[in-house]
C-alpha atoms as a PDB file:
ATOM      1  CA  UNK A   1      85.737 115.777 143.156  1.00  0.00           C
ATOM      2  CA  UNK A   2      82.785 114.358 143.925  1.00  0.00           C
ATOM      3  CA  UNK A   3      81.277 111.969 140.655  1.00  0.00           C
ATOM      4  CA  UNK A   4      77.133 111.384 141.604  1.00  0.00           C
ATOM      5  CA  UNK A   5      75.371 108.799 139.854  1.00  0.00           C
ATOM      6  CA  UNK A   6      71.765 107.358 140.173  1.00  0.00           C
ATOM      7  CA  UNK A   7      72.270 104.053 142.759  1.00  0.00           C
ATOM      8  CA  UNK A   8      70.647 101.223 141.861  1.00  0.00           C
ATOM      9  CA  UNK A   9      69.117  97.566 143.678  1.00  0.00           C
ATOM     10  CA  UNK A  10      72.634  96.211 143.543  1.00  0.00           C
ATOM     11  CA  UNK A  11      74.177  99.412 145.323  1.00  0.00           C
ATOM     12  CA  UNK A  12      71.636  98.865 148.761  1.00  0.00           C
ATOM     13  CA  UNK A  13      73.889  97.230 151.016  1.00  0.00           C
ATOM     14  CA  UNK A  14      76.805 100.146 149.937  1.00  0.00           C
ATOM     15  CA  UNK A  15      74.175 102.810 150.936  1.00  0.00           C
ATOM     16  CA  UNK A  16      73.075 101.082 153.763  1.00  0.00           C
ATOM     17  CA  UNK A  17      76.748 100.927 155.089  1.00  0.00           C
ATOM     18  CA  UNK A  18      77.127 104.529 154.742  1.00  0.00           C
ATOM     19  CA  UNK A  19      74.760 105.124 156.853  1.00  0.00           C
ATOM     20  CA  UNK A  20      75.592 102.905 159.362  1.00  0.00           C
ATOM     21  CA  UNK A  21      79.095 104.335 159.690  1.00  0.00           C
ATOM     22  CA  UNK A  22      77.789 107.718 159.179  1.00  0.00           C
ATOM     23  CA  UNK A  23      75.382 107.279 161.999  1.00  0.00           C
ATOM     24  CA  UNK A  24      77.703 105.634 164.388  1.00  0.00           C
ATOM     25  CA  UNK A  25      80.458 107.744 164.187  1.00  0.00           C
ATOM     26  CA  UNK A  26      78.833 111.525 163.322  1.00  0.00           C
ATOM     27  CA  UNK A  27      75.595 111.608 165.670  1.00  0.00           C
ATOM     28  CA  UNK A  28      77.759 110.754 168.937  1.00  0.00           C
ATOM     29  CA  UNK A  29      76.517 113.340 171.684  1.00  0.00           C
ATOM     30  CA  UNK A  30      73.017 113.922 169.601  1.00  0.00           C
ATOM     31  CA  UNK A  31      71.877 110.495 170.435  1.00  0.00           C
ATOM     32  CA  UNK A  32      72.801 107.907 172.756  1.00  0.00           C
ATOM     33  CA  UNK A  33      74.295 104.599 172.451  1.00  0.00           C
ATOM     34  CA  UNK A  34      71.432 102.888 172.611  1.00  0.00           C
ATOM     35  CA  UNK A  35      69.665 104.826 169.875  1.00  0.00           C
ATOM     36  CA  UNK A  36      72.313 104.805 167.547  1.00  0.00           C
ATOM     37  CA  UNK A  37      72.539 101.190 168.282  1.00  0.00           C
ATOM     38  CA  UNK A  38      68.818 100.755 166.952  1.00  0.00           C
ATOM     39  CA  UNK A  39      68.995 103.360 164.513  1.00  0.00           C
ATOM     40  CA  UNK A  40      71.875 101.223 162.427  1.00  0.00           C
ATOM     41  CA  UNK A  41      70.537  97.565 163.468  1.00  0.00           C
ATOM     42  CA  UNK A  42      69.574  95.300 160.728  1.00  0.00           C
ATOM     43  CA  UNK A  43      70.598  95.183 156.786  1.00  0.00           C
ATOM     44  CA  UNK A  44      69.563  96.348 153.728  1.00  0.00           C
ATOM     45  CA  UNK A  45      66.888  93.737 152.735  1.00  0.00           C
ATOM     46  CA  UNK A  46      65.345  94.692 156.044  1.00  0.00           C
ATOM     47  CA  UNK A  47      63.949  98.085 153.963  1.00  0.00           C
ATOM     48  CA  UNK A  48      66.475 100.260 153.013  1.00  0.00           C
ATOM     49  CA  UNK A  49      66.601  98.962 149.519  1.00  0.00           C
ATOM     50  CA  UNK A  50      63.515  99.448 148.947  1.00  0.00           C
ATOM     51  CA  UNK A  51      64.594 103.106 148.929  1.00  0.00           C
ATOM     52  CA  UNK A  52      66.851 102.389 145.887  1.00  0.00           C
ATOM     53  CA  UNK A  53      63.600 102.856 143.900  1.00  0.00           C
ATOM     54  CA  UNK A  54      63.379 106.208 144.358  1.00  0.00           C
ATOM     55  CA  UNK A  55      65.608 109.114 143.017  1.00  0.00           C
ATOM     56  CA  UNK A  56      68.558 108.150 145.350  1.00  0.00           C
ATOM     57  CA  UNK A  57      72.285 108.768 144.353  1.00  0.00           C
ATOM     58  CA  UNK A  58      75.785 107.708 145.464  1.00  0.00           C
ATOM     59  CA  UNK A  59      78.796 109.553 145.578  1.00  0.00           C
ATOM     60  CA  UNK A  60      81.662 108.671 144.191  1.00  0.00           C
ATOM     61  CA  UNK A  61      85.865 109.179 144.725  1.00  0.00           C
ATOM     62  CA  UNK A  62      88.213 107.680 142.714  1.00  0.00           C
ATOM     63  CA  UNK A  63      85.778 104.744 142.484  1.00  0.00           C
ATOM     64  CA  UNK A  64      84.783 104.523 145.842  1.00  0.00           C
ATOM     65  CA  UNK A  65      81.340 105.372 147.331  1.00  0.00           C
ATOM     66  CA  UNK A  66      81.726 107.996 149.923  1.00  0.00           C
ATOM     67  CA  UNK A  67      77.868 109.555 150.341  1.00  0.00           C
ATOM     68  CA  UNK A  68      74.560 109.181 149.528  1.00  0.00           C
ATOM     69  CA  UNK A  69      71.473 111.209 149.231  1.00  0.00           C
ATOM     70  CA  UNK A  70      67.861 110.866 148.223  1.00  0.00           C
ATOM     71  CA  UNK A  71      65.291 112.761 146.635  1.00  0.00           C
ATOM     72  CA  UNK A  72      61.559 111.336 147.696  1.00  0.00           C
ATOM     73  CA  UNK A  73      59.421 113.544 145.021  1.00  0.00           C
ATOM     74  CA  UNK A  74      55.924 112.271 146.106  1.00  0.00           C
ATOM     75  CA  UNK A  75      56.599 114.341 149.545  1.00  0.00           C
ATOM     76  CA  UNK A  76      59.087 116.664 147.982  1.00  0.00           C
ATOM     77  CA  UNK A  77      61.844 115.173 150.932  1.00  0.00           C
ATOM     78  CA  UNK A  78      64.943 114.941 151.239  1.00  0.00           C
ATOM     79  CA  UNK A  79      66.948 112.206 152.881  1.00  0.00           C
ATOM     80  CA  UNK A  80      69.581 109.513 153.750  1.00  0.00           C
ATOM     81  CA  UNK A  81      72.322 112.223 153.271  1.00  0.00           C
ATOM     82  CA  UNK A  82      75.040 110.634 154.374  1.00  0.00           C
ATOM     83  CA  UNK A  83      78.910 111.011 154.373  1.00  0.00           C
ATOM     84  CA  UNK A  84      81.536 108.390 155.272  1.00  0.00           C
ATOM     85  CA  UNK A  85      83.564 109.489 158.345  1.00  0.00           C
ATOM     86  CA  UNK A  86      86.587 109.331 156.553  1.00  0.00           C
ATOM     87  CA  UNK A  87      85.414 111.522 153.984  1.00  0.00           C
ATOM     88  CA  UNK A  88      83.201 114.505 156.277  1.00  0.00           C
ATOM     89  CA  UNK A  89      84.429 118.269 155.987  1.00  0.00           C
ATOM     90  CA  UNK A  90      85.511 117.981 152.180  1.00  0.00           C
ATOM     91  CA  UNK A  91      81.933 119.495 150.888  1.00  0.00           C
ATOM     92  CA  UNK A  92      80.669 116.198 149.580  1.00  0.00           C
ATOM     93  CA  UNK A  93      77.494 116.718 151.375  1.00  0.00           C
ATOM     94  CA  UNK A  94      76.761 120.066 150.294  1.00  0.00           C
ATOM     95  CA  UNK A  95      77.724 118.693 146.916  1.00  0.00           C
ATOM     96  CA  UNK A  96      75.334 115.914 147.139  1.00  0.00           C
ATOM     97  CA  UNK A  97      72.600 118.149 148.610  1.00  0.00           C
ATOM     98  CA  UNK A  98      73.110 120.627 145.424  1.00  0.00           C
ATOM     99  CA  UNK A  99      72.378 117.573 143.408  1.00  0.00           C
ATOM    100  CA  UNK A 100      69.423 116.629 145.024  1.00  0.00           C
ATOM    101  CA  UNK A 101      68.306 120.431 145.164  1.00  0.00           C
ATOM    102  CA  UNK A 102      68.941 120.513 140.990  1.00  0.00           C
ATOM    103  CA  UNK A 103      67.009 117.657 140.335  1.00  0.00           C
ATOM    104  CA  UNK A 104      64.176 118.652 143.010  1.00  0.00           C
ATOM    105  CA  UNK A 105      63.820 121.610 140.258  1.00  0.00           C
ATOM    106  CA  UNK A 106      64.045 119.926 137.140  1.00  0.00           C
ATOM    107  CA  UNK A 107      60.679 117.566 138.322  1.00  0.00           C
ATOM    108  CA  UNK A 108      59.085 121.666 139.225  1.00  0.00           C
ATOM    109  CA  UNK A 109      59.291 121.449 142.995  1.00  0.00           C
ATOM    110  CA  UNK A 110      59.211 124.521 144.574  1.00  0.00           C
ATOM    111  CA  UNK A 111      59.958 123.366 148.267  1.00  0.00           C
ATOM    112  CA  UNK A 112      61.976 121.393 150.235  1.00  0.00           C
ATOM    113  CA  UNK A 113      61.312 119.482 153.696  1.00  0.00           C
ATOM    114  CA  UNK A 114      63.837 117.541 155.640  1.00  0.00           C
ATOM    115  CA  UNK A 115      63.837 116.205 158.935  1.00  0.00           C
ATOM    116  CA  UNK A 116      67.362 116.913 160.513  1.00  0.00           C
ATOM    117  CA  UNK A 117      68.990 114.727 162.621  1.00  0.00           C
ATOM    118  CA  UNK A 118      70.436 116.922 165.721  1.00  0.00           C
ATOM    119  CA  UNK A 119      73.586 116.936 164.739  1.00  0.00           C
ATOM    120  CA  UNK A 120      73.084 118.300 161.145  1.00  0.00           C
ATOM    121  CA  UNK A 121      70.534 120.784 161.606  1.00  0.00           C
ATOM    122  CA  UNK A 122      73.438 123.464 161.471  1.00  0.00           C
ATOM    123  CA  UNK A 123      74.405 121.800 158.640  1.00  0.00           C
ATOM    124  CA  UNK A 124      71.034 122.394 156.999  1.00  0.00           C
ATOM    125  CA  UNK A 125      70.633 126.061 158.005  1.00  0.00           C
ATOM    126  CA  UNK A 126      74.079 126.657 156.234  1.00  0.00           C
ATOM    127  CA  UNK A 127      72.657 125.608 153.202  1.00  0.00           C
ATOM    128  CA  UNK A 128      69.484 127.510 153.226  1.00  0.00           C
ATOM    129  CA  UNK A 129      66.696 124.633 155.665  1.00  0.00           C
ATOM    130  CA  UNK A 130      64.799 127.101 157.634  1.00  0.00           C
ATOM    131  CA  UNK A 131      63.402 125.284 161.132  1.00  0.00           C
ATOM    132  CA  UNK A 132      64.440 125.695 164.600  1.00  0.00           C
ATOM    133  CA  UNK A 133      61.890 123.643 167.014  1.00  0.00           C
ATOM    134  CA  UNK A 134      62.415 120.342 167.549  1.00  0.00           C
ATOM    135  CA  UNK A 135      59.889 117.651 166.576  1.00  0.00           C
ATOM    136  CA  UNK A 136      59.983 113.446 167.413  1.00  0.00           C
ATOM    137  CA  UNK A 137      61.153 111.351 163.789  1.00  0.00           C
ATOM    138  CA  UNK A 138      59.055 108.160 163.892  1.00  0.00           C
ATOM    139  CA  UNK A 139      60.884 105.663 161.696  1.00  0.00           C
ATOM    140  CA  UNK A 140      59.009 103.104 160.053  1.00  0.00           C
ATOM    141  CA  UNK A 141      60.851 100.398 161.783  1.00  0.00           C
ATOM    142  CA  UNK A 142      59.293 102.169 164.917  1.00  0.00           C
ATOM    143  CA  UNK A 143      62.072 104.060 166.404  1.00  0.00           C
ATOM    144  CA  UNK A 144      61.752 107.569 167.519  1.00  0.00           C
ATOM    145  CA  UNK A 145      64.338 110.322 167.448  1.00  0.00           C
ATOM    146  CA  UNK A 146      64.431 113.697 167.938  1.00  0.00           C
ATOM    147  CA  UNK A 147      64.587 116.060 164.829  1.00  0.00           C
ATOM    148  CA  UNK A 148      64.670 119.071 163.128  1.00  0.00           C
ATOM    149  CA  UNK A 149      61.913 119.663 160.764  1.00  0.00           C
ATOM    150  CA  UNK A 150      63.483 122.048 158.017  1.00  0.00           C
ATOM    151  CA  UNK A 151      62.499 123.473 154.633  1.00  0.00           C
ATOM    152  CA  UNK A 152      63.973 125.607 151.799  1.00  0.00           C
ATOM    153  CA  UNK A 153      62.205 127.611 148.974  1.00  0.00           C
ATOM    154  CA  UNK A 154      63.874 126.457 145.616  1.00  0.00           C
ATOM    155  CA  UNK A 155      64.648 129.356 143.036  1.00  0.00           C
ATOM    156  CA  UNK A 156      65.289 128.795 139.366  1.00  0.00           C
END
């Protein structure tokens, strides 16, 4: 079972190494080398942890942290929903998307956007994202990616 709890300045470099191995071992055939090589470069001080400020959450099992997910309510996004490759096809990424989705509509936000990587857009539509066309991700760090601009309609 998967145990979320709020992540904190001291949990950045966890998150950030989620991603990293998310990124480098899930998005193989959306993006190439190269990309993925960008994509994951740096550390946390770089900017991630700045991210820690917002409404973003770790997973937890058996005292490990296995995902991450994050809830940016001034755009009413979500993001950095990622799942350690050891951990992938157990539901602890619709379980951490749930999460984020429940406390989306305790702050009264109605809808959802999301900008899919290509690999988890199929993810998304499973899980009720709506978006089909594909769209270029500029990251603030300046790298560009293709995407999959998504949203859902909450209901109470």
């Amino acid at each position: 079972m998967l145990e979320i709890k709020r992540a904190n300045q001291e949990h950045a470099q966890v998150a950030f190494d989620i991603r990293l191995q998310a990124i480098r071992s899930q998005c193989i055939g959306a993006y190439t080398q190269a990309q993925m090589l960008l994509w994951t470069r740096g550390k946390a001080e770089d900017g991630y942890s700045a991210l820690m400020d917002k409404p973003f959450y770790l997973g937890w099992v058996q005292g490990e942290p296995v995902a991450t997910g994050m809830l940016d309510p001034d755009n009413n996004e979500v993001g950095a929903l990622f799942v350690l490759p050891g951990f992938t096809g157990r539901g602890y990424g619709k379980a951490m998307l749930d999460h984020l989705e429940s406390v989306a509509r305790e702050q009264a936000i109605e809808t959802l956007v999301l900008d899919a990587t290509l690999n988890a857009a199929s993810f998304y539509r499973a899980c009720g994202y709506v978006g089909d066309e594909q769209a270029i991700y500029h990251s603030p760090s300046g790298l560009q990616l293709a995407c999959v601009p998504m949203t859902k309609h909450l209901t109470c």
